[in-house]
Structure formats: C-alpha cells, structure tokens
N, C-alpha and C. Protein backbone atom coordinates (compact mmCIF):
# COMPACT_ATOMS: atom_id res chain seq x y z
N UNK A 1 -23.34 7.90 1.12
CA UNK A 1 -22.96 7.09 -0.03
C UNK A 1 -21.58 6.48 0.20
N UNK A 2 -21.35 5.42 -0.81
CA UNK A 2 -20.22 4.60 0.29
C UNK A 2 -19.03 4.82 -0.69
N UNK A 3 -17.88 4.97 -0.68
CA UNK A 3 -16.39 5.32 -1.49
C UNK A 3 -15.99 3.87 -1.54
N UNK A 4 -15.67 3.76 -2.95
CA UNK A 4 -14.99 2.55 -3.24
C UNK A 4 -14.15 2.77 -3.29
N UNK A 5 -12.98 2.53 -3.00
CA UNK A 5 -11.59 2.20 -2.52
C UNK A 5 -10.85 1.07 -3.17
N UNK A 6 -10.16 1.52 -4.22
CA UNK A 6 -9.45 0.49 -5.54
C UNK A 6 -7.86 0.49 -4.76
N UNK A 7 -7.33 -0.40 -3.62
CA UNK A 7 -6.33 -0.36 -3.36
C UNK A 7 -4.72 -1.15 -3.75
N UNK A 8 -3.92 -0.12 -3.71
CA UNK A 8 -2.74 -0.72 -4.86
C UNK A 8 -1.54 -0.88 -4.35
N UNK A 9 -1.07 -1.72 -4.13
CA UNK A 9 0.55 -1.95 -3.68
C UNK A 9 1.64 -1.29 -4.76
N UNK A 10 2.66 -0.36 -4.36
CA UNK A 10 3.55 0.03 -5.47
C UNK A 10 4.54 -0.69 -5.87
N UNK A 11 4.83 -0.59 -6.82
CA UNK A 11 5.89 -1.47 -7.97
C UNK A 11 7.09 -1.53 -7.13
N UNK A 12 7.81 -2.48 -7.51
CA UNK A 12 9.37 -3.26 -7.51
C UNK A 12 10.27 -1.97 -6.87
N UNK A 13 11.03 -2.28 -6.60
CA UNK A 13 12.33 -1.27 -5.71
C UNK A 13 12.98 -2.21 -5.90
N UNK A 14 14.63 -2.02 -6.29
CA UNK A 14 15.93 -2.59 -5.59
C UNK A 14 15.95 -3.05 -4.33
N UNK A 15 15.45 -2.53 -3.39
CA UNK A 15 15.12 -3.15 -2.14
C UNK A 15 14.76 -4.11 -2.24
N UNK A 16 13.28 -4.22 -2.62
CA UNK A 16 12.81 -4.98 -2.67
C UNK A 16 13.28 -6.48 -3.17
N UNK A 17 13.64 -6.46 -4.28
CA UNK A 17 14.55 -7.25 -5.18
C UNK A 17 15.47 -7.83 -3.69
N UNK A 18 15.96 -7.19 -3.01
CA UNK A 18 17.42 -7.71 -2.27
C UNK A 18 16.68 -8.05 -0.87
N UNK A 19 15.14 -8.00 -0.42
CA UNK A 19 14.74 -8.60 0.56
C UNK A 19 15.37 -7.30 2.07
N UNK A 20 15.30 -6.18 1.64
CA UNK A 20 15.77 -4.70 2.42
C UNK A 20 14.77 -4.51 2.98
N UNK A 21 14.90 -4.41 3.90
CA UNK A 21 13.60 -3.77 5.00
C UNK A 21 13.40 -1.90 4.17
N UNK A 22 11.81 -1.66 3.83
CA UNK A 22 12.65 -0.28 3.23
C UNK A 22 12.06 1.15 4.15
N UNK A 23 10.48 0.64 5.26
CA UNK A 23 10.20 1.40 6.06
C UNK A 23 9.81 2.40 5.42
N UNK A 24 10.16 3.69 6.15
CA UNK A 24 10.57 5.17 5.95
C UNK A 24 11.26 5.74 4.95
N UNK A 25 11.98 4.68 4.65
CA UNK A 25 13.53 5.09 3.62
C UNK A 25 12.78 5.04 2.27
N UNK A 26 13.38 5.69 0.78
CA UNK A 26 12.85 6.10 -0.13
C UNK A 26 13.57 6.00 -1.25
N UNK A 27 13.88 4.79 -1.26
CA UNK A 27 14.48 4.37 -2.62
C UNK A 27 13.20 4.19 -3.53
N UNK A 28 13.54 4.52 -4.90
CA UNK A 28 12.82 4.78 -6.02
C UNK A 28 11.90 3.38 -7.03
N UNK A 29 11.21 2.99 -7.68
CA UNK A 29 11.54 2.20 -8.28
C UNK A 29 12.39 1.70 -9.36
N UNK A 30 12.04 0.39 -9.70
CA UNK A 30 13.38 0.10 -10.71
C UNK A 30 13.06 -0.02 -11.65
N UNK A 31 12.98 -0.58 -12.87
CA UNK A 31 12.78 -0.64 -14.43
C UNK A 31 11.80 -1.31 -13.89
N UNK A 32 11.80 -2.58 -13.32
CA UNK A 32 10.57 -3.95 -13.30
C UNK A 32 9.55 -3.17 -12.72
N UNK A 33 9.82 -1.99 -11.30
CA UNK A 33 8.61 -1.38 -10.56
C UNK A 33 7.63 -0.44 -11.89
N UNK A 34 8.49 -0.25 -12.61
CA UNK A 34 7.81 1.43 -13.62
C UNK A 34 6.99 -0.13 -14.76
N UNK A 35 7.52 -0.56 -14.80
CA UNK A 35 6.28 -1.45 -15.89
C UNK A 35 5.50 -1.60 -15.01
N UNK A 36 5.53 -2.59 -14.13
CA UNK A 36 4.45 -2.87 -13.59
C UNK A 36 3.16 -1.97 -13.03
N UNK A 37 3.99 -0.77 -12.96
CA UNK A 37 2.69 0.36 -12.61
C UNK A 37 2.24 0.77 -14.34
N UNK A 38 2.85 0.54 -15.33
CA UNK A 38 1.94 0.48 -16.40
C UNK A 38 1.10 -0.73 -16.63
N UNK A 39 1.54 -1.63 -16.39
CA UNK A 39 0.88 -2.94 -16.34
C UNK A 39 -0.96 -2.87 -15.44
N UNK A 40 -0.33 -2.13 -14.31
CA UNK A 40 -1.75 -1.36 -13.86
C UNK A 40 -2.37 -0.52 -14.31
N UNK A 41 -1.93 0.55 -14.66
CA UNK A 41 -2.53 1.30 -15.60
C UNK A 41 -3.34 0.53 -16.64
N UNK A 42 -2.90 -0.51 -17.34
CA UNK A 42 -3.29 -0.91 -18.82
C UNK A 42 -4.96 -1.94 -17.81
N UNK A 43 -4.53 -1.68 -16.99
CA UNK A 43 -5.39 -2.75 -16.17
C UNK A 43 -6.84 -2.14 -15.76
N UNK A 44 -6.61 -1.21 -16.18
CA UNK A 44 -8.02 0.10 -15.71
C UNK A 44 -7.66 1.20 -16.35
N UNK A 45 -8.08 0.32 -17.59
CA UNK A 45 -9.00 1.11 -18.91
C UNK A 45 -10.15 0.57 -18.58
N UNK A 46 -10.67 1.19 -18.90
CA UNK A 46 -12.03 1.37 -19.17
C UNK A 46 -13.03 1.71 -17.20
N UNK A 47 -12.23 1.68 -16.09
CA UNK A 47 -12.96 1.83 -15.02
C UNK A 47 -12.92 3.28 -14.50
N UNK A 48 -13.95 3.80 -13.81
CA UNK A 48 -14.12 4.93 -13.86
C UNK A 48 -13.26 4.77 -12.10
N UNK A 49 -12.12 6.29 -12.23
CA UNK A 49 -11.36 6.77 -11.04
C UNK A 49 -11.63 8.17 -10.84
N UNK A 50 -12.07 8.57 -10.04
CA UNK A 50 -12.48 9.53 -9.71
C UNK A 50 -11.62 10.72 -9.03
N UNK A 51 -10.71 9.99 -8.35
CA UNK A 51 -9.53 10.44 -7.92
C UNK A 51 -8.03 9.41 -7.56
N UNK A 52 -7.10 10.02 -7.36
CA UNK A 52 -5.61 9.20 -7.17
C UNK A 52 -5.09 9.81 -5.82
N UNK A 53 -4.54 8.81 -5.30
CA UNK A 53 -4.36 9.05 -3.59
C UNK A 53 -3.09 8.03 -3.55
N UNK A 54 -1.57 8.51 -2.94
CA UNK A 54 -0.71 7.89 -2.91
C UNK A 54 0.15 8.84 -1.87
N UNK A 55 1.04 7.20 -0.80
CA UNK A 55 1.85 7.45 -0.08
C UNK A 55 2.71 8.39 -0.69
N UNK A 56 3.46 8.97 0.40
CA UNK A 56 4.47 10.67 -0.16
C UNK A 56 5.68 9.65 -0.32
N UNK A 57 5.90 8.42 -0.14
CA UNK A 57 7.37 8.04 -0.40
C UNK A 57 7.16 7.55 -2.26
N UNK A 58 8.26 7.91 -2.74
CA UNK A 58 8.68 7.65 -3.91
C UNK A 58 7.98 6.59 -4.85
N UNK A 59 8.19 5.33 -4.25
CA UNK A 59 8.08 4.11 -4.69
C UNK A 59 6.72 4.01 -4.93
N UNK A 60 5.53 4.64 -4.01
CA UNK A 60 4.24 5.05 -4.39
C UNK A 60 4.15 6.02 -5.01
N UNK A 61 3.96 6.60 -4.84
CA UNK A 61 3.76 8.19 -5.05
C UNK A 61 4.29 7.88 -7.15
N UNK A 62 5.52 7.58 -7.46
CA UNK A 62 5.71 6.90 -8.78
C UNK A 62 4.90 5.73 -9.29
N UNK A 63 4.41 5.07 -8.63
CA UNK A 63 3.62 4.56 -9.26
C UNK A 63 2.21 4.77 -9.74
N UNK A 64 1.69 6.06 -8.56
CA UNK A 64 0.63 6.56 -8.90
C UNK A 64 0.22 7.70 -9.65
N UNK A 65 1.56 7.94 -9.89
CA UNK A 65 2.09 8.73 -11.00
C UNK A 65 1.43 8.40 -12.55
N UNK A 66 2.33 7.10 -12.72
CA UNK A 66 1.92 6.26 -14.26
C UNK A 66 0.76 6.26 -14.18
N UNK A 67 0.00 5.67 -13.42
CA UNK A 67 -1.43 5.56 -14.01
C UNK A 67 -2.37 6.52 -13.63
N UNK A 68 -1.97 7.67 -13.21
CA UNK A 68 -2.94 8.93 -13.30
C UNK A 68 -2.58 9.50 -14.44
N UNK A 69 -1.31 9.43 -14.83
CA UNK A 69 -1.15 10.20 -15.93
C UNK A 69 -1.98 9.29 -17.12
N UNK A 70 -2.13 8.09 -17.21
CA UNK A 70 -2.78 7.34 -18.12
C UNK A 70 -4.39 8.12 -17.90
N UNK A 71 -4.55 7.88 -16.77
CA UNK A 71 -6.17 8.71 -16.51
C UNK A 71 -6.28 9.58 -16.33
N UNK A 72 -5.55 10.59 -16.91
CA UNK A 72 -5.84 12.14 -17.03
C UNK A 72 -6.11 12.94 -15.47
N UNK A 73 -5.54 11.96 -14.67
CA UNK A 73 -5.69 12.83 -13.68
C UNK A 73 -4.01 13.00 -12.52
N UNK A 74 -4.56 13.42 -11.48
CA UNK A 74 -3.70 14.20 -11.06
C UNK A 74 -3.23 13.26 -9.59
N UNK A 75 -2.11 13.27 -9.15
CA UNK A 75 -2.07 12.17 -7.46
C UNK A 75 -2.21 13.17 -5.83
N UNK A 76 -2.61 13.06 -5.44
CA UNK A 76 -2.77 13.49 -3.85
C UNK A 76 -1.87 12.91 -3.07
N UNK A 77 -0.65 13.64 -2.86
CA UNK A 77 0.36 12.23 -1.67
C UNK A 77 -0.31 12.77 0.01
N UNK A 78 -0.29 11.61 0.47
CA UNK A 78 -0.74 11.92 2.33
C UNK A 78 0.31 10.94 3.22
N UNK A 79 0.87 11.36 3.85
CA UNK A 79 1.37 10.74 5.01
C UNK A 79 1.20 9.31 5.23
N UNK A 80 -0.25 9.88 5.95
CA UNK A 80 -0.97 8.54 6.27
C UNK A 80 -0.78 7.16 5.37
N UNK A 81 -0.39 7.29 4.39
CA UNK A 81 -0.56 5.84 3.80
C UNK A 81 0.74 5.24 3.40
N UNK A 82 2.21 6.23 4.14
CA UNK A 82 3.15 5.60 4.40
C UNK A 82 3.19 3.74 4.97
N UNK A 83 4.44 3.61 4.86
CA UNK A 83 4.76 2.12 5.16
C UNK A 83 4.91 2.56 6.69
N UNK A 84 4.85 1.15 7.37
CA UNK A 84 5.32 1.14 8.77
C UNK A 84 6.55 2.10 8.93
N UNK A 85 7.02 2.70 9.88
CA UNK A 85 7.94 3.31 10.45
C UNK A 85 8.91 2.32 11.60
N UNK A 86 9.95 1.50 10.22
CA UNK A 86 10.88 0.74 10.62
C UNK A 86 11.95 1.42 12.03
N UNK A 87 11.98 2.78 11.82
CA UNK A 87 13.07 2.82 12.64
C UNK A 87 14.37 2.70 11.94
N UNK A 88 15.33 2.17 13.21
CA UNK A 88 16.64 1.99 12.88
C UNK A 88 16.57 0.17 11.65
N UNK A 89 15.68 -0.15 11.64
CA UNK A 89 15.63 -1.19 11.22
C UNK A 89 15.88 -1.09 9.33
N UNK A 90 15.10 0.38 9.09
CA UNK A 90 15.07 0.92 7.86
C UNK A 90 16.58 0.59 7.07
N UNK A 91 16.68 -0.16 5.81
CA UNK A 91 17.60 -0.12 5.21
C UNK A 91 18.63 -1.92 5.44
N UNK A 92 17.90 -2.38 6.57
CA UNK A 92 18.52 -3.94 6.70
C UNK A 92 18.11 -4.56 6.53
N UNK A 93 18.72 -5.71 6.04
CA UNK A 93 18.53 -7.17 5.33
C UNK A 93 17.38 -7.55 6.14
N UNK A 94 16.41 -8.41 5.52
CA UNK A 94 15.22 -9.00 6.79
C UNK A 94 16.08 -10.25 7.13
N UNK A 95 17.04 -10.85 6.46
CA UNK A 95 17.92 -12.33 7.45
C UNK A 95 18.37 -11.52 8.48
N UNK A 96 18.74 -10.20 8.18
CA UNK A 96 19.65 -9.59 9.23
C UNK A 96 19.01 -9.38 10.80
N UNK A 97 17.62 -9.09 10.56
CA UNK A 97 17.12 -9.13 11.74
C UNK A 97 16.22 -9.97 12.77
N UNK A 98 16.67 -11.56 11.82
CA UNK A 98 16.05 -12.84 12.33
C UNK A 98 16.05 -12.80 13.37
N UNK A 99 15.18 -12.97 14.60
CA UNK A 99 15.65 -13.06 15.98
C UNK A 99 15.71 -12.09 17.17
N UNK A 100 15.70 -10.77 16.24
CA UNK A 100 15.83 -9.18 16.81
C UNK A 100 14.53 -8.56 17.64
N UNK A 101 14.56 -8.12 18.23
CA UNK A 101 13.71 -7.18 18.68
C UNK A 101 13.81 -5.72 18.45
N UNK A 102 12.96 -5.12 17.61
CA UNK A 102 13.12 -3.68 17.10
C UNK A 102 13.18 -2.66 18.34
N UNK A 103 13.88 -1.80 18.39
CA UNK A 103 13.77 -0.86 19.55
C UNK A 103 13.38 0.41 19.33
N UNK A 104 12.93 0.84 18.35
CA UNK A 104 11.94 1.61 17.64
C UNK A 104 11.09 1.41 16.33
N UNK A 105 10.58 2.98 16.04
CA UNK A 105 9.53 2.86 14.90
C UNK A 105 8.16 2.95 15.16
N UNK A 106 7.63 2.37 14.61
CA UNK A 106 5.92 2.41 14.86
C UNK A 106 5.78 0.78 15.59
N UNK A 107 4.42 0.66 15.92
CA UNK A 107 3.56 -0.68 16.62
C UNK A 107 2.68 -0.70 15.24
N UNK A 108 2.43 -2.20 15.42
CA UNK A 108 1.36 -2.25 14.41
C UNK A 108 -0.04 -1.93 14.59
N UNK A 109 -0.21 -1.64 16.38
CA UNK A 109 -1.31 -0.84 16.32
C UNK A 109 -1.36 0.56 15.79
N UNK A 110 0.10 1.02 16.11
CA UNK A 110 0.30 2.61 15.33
C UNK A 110 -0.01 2.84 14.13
N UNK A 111 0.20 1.59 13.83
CA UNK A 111 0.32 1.89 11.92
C UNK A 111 -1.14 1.71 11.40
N UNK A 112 -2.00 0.80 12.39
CA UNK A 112 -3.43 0.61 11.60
C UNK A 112 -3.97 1.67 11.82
N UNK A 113 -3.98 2.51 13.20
CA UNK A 113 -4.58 3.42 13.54
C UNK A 113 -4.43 4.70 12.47
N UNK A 114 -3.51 4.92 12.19
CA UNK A 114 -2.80 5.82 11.24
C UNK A 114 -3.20 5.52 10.05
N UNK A 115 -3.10 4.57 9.18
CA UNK A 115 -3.78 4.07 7.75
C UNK A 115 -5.10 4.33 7.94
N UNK A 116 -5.59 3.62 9.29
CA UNK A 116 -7.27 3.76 8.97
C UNK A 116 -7.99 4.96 8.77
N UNK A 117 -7.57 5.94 10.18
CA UNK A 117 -7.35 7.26 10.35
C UNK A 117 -7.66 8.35 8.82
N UNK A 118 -6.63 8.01 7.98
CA UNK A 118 -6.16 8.55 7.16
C UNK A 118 -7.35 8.28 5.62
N UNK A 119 -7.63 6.70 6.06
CA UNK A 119 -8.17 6.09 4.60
C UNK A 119 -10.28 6.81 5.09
N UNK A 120 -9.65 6.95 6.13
CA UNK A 120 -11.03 7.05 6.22
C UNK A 120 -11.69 8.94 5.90
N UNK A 121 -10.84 9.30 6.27
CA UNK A 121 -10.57 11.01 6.07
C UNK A 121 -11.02 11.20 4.44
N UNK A 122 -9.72 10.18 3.96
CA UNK A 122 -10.32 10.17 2.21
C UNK A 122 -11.60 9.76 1.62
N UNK A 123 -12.12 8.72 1.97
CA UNK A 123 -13.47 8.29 1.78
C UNK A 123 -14.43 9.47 2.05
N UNK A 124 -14.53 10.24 3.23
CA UNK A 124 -15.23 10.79 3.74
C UNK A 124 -15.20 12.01 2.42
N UNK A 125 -14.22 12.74 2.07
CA UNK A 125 -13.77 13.44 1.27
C UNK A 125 -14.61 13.25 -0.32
N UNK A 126 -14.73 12.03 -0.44
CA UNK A 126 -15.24 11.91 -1.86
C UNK A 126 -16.48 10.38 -1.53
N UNK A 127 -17.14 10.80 -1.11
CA UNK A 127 -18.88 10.34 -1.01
C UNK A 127 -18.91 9.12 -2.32
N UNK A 128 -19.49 8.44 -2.59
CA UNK A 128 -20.01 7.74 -3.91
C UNK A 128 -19.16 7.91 -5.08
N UNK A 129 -17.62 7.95 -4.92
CA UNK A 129 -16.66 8.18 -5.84
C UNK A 129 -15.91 6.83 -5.50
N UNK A 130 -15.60 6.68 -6.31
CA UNK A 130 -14.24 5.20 -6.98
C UNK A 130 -12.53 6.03 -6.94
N UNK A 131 -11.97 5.75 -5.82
CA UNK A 131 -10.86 6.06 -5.89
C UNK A 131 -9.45 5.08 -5.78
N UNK A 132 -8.42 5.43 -6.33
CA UNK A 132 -7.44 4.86 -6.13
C UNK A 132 -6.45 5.21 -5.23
N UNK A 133 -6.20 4.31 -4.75
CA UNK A 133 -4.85 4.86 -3.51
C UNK A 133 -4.00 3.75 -3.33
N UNK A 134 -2.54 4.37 -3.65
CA UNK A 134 -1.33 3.66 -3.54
C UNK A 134 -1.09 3.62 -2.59
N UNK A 135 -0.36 2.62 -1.75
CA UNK A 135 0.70 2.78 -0.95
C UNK A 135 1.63 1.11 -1.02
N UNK A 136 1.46 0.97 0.52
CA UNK A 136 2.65 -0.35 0.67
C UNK A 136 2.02 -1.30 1.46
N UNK A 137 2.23 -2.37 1.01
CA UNK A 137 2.27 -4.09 1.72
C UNK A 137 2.23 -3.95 3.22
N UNK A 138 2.97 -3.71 4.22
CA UNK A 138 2.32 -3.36 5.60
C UNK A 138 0.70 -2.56 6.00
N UNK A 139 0.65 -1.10 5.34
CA UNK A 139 0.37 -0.43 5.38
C UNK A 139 -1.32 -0.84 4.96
N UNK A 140 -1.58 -1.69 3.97
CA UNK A 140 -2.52 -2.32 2.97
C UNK A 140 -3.35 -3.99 3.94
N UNK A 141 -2.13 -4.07 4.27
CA UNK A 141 -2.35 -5.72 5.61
C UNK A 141 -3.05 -4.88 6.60
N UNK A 142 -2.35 -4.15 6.87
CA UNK A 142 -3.48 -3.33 8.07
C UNK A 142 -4.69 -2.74 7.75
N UNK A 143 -4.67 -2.25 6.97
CA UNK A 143 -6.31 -2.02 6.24
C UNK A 143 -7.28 -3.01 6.17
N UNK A 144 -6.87 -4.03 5.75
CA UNK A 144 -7.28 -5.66 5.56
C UNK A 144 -8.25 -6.41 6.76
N UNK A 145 -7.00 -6.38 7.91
CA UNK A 145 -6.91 -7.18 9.06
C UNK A 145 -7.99 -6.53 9.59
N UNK A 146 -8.05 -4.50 9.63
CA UNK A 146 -9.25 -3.77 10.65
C UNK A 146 -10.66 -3.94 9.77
N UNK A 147 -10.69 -4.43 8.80
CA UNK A 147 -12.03 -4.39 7.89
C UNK A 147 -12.32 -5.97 8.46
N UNK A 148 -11.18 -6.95 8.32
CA UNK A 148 -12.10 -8.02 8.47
C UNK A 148 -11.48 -9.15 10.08
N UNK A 149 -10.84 -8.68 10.85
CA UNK A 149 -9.99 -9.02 11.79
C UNK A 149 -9.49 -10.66 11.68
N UNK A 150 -9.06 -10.62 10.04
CA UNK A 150 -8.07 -11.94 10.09
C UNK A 150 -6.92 -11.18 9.54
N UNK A 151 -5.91 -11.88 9.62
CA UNK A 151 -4.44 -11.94 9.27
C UNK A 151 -4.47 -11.77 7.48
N UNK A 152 -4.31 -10.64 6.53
CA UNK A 152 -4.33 -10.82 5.41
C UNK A 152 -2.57 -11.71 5.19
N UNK A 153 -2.88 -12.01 3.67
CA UNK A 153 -1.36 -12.46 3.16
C UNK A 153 -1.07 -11.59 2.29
N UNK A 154 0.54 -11.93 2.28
CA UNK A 154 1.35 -11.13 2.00
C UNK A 154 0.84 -10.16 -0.29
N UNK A 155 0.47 -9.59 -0.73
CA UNK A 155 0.82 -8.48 -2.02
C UNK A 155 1.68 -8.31 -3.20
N UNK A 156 1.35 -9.10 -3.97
CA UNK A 156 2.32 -8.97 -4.99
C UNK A 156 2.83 -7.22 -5.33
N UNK A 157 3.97 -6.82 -5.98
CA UNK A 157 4.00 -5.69 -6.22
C UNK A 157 3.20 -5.04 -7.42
N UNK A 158 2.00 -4.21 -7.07
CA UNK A 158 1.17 -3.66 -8.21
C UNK A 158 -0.15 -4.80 -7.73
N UNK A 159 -0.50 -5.15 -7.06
CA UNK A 159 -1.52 -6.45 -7.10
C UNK A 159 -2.80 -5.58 -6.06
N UNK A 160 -3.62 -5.33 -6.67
CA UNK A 160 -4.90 -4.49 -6.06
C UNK A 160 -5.92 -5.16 -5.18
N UNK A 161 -6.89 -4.74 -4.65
CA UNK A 161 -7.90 -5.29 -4.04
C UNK A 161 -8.82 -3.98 -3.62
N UNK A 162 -10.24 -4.53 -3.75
CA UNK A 162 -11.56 -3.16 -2.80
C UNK A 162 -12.22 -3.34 -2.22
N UNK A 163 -11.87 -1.83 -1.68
CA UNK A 163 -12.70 -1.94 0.03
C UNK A 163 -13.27 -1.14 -0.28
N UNK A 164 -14.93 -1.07 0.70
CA UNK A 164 -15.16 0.51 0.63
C UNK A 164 -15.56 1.01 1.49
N UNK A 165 -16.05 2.29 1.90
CA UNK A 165 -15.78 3.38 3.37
C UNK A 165 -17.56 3.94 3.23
N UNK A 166 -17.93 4.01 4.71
CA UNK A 166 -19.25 4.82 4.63
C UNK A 166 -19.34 5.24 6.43
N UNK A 167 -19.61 6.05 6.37
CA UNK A 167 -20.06 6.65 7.72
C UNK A 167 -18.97 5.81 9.00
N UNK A 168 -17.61 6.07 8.69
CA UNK A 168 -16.55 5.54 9.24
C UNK A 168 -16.47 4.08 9.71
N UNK A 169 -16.92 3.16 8.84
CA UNK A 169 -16.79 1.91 8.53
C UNK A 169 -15.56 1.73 7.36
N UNK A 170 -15.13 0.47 7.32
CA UNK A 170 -14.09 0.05 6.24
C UNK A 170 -14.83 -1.45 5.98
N UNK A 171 -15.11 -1.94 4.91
CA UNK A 171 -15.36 -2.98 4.53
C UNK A 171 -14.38 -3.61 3.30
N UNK A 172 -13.95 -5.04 3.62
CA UNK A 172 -13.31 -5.67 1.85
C UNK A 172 -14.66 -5.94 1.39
N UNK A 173 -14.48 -5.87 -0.10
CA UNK A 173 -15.63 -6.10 -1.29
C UNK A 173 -15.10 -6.90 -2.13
N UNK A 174 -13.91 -7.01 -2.38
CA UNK A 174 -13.49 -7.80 -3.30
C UNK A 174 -11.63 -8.37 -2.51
N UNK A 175 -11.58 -9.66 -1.70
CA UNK A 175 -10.33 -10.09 -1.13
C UNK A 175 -9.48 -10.02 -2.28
N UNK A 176 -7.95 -10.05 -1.78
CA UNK A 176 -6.66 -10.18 -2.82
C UNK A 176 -7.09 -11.92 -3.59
N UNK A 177 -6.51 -11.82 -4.54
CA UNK A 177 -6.59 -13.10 -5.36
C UNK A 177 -5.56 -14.23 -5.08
N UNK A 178 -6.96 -15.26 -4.93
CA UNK A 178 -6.30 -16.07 -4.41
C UNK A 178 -4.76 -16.65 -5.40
N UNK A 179 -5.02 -16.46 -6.46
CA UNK A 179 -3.33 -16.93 -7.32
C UNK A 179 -3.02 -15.42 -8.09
N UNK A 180 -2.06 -14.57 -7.03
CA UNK A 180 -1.79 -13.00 -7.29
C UNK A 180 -1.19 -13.05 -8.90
N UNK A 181 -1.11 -11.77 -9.56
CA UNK A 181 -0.63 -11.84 -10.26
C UNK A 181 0.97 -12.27 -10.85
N UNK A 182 2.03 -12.19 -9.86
CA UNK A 182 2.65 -12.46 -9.50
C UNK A 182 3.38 -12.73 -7.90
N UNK A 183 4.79 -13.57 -7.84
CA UNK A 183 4.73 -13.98 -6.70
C UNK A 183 5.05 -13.01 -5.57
N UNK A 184 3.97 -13.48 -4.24
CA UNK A 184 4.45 -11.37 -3.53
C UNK A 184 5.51 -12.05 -3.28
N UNK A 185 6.11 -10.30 -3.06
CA UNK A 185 6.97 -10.47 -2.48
C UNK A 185 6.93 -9.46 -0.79
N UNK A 186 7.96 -10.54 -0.15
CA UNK A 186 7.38 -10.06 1.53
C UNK A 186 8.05 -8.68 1.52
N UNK A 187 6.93 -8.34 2.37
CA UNK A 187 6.79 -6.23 2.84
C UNK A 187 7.43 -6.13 4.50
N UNK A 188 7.44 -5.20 4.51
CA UNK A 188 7.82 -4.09 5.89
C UNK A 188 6.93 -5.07 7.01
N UNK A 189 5.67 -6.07 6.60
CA UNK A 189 5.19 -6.13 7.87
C UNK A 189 5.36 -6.76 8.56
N UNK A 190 6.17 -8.02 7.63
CA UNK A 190 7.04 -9.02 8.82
C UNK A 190 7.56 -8.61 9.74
N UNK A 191 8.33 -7.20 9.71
CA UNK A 191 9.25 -7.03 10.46
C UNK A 191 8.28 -6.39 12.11
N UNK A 192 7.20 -6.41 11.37
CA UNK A 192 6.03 -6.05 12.70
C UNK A 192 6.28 -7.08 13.81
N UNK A 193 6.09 -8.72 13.09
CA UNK A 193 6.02 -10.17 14.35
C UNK A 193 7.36 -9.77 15.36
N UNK A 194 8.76 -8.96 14.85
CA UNK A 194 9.88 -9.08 15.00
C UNK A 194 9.85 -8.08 16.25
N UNK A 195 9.17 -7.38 16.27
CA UNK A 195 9.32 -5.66 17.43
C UNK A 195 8.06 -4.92 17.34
C-alpha cells in the first residue's frame, strides 16, 4: 500500500529574513515563522494525518510542533531530513559566498541519498497512512528532483506539496504551486551550484 507523503517546508527564521546560509546551524523561528506554521495547521483541518515526521533542527522540528499539537498528535524528529550540511559555509551571507567554492559539508548527491534513504524508511514504516514531514528547502528539492529528475524551484516558507512511497519508489502526486503561497524565499540549496 502506498504512503502519502504531505511534505512541508518550515517557517521563517531570522536567517532567513537576512538571506544566511543556515545549513546545520539552528537558529529558531521568528514571530512570522510560528504563524505561518499555524497558518498550516489551519490549512489541514479537516485532512486525515496519521503521523508527524520532522527534521531534529529547531526551525522544523517547531514547526511541526504547531500543527501536531493542532492534530492531537505527537512529532518524530530524524536526522535524515536535516538541511544540507553547509559546512564552514553555515552562518554566511549567500552575497558572501558569490563566486566561492565550498570546501566542505555534504554533495548534493549526499544529501539526496540521505533524504531519500530516510523518507523512504518512513513510508515503509507506515503502509497506506497520510503522513506529514517537515523539514527544509534543499532537503525537499532533493526529494523532488529523485522522484521526477527535473530541477524543482525554489519553497515558500510553510508551502507543501505530495509525494508518495511504495515498495521503495518515490513519486510527486501533487507538484508545488505554480503561484506559492507566498514569495519563496531562497534555501541552503543554492549554495549546492556553489561547492
């Protein structure tokens, strides 16, 4: 039976706001990130979640917070659905590293392998169940790209899309929208073209 997979980009950070590479690093969200994960929440009433699945960094992991607690249920943080692993890059301006070549961190083959790895472990886990899983804008592009091998675009913060998982397949079912809810804003994966 095949796992639907309700996937969610987490809310606003200060980082984010200032265009910060944020990687690994674990700044929190900000007033704008905590609405907007109610804004999701208010967004699924009425759909049945079966379970909540969110990156262990903050900025997810809080957002999947709000709306489990709206759905009476409980969050699962995993590794796996961390952001890219910036490296030393973690914490700098993206003007700052116009031009740069990263000299660590993850590959973006590392990182799909690792998301997929991971998303697929969960699916397997819950058969013919509707789940939600937070994480981040890199992390979510790579999910994207191995289901359908084009280049996704860039995630508004809180802006969903579903895939779903069967006998270690990943399929999209429903692409990101074409006019997001709001305007994304760019993630960790640029800094992939860069190193």
């Amino acid at each position: 039976m095949a796992t639907t997979l309700l996937l969610a980009r987490h809310g606003e950070t200060d980082w984010n706001r200032e265009h910060r590479l944020q990687g690994w690093a674990d700044p929190p969200l900000n007033e704008l990130g905590r609405a907007q994960a109610h804004e999701l929440a208010a967004s699924l009433d009425g759909t049945r979640i079966d379970a909540v699945y969110a990156s262990d960094l903050q900025r997810a992991s809080e957002t999947a917070n709000i709306v489990a607690e709206e759905l009476l249920l409980s969050v699962v943080e995993d590794r796996s659905l961390r952001e890219v692993d910036l490296g030393s890059w973690s914490g700098k301006l993206r003007d700052d590293v116009i031009g740069l070549t990263r000299p660590d961190g993850e590959s973006r083959e590392q990182l799909r392998a690792r998301v997929v790895a991971g998303m697929l472990r969960i699916a397997a886990a819950h058969p013919g169940q509707t789940i939600l899983v937070v994480s981040h804008g890199g992390a979510l592009r790579a999910l994207e790209t191995y289901a359908t091998g084009r280049e996704p675009r860039a995630l508004a913060n809180c802006e969903t899309f579903t895939m779903c998982a069967e006998d270690g397949r990943l399929w999209l079912v429903e692409p990101a929208a074409e006019a997001p809810p709001r305007e994304p804003e760019a993630d960790d994966a640029e800094a992939l073209d860069r190193g």
